[in-house]
C-alpha atoms as a PDB file:
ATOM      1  CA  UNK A   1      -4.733  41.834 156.848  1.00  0.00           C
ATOM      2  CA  UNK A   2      -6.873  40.146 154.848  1.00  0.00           C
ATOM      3  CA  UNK A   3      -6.529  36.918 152.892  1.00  0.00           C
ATOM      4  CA  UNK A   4      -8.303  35.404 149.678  1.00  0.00           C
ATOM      5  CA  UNK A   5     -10.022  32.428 149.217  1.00  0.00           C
ATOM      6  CA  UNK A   6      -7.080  30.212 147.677  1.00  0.00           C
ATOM      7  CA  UNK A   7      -4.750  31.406 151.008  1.00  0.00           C
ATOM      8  CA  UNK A   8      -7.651  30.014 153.164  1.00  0.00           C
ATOM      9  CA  UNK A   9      -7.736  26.792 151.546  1.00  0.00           C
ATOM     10  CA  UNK A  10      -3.717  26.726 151.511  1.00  0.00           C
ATOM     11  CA  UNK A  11      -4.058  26.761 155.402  1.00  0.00           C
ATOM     12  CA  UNK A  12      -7.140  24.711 155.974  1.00  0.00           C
ATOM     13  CA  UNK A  13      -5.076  22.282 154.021  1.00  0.00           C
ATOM     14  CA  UNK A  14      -1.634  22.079 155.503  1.00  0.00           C
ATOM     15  CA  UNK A  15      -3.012  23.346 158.591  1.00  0.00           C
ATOM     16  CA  UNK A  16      -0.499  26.410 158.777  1.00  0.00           C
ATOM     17  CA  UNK A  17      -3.024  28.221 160.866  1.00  0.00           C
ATOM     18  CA  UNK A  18      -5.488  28.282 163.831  1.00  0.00           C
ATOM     19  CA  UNK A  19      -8.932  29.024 162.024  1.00  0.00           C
ATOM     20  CA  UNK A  20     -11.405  30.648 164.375  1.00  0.00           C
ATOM     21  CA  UNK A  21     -15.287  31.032 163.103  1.00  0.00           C
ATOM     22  CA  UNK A  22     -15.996  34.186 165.314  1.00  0.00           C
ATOM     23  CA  UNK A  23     -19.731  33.246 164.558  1.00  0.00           C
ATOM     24  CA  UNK A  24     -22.044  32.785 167.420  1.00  0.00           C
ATOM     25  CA  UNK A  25     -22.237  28.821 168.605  1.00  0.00           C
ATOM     26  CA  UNK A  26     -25.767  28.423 166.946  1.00  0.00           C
ATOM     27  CA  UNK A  27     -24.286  29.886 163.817  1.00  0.00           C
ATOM     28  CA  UNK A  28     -21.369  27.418 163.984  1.00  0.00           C
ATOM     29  CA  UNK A  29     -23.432  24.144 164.875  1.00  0.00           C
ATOM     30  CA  UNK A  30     -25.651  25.385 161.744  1.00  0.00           C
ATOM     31  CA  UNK A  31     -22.595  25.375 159.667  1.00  0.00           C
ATOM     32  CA  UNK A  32     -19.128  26.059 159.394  1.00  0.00           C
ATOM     33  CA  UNK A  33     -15.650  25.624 157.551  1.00  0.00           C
ATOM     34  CA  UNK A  34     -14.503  22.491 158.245  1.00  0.00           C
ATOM     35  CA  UNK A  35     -11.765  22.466 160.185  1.00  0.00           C
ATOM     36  CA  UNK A  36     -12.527  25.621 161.776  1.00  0.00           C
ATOM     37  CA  UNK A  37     -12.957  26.345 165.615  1.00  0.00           C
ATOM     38  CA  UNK A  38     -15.747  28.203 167.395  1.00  0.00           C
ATOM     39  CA  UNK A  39     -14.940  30.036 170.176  1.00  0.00           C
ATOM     40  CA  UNK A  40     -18.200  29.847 172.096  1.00  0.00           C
ATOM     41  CA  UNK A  41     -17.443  33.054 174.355  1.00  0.00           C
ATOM     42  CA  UNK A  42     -19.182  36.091 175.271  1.00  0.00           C
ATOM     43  CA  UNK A  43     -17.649  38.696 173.254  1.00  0.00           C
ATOM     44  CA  UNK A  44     -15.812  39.964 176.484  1.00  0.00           C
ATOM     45  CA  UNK A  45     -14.284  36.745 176.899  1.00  0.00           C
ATOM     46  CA  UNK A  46     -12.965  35.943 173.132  1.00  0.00           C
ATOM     47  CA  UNK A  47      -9.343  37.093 173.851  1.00  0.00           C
ATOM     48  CA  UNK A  48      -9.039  34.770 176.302  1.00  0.00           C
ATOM     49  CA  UNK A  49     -11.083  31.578 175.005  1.00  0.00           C
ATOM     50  CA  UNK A  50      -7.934  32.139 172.072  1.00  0.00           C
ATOM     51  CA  UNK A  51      -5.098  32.660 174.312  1.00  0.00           C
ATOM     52  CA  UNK A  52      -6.629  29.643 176.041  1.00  0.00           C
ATOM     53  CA  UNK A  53      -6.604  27.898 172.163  1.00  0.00           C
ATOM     54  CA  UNK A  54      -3.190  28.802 171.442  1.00  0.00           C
ATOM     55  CA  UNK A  55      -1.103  28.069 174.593  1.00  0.00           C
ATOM     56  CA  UNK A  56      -0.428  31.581 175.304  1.00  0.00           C
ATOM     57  CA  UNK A  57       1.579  32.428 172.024  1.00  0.00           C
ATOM     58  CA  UNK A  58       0.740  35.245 170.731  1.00  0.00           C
ATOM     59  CA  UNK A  59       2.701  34.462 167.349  1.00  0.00           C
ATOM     60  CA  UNK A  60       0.498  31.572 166.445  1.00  0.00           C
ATOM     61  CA  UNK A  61      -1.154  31.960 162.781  1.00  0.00           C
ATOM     62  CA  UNK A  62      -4.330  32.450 162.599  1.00  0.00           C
ATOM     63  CA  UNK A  63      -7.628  33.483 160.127  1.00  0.00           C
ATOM     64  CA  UNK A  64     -10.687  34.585 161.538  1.00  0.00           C
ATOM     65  CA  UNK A  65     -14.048  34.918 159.799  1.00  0.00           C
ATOM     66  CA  UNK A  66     -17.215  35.603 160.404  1.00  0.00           C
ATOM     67  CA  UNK A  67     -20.886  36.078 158.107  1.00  0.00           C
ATOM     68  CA  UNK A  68     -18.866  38.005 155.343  1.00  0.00           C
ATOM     69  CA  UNK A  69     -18.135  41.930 154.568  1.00  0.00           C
ATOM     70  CA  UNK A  70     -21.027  43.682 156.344  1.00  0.00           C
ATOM     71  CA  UNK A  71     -20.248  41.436 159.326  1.00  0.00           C
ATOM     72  CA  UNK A  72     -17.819  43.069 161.590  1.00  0.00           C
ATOM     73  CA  UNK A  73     -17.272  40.135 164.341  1.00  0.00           C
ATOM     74  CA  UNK A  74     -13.712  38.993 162.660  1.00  0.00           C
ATOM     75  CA  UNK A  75     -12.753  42.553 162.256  1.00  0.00           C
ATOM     76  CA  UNK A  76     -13.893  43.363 166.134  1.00  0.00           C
ATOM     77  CA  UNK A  77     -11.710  40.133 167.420  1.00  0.00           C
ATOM     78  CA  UNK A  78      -8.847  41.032 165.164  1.00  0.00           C
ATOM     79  CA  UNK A  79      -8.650  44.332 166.338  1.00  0.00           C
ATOM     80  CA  UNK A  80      -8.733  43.220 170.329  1.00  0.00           C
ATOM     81  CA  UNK A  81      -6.137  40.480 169.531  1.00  0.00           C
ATOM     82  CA  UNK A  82      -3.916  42.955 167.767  1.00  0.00           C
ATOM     83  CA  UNK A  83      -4.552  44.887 171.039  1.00  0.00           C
ATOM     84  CA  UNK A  84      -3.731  42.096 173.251  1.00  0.00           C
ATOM     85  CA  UNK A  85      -0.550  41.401 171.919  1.00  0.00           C
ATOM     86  CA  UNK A  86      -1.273  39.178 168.893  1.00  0.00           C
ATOM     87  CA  UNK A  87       0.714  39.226 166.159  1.00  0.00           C
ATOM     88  CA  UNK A  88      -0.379  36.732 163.450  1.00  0.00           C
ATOM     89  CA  UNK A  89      -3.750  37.162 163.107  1.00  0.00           C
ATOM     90  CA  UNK A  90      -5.629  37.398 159.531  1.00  0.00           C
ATOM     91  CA  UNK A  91      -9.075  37.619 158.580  1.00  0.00           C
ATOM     92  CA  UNK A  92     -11.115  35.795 155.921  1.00  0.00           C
ATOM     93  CA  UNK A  93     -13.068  38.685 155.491  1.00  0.00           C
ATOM     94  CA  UNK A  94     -15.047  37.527 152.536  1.00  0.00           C
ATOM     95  CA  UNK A  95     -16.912  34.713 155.556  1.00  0.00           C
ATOM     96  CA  UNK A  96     -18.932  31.647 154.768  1.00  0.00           C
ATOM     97  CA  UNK A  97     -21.503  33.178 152.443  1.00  0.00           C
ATOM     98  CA  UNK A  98     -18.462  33.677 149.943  1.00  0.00           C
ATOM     99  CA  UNK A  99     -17.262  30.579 150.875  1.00  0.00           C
ATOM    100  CA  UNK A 100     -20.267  28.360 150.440  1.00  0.00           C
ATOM    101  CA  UNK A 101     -20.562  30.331 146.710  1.00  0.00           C
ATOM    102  CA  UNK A 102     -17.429  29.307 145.569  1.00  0.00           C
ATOM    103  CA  UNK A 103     -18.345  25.608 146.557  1.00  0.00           C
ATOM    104  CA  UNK A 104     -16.243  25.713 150.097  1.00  0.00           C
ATOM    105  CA  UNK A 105     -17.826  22.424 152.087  1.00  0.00           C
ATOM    106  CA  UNK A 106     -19.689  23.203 155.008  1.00  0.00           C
END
């Protein structure tokens, strides 16, 4: 599922939920949502860098985003995680070019 701007700040603020930037590591160092976590994998080894992240449970919140609707990185690791077992997992599909528009920091 997807989530809106105002649910991402919700959970960036009380900290309900793991937020993973699904961005490559030079994308991240160049800028990211505070707060957020980069996973810094190979693509084949993203479901593991988060089990890794979240102690092994697999009902952990978490919002994943990547460089906005035409990217499909968040959707890709969402779908793998749902695969692997996940069962909390929600993407910020509208990224960090939506995010920086609306005034997000960076």
């Amino acid at each position: 599922p997807e989530i809106s701007t105002e649910t991402m700040r919700a959970a960036l603020r009380d900290g309900s939920a793991l937020v993973l930037d699904t961005r490559s590591r030079a994308e991240f160092d160049a800028g990211h949502i505070p707060g957020a976590r980069n996973l810094d994998a190979a693509p084949a080894a993203q479901v593991a860098a988060v089990t890794a992240l979240t102690g092994g449970d697999k009902s952990k919140a978490m919002v994943l985003y990547c460089n906005g609707p035409y990217c499909q990185a968040s959707r890709r690791l969402g779908e793998q995680l749902a695969d692997a077992g996940f069962t909390n997992v929600k993407r910020y599909q509208l990224g960090i070019p939506v995010w920086r528009a609306l005034g997000g920091p960076v």
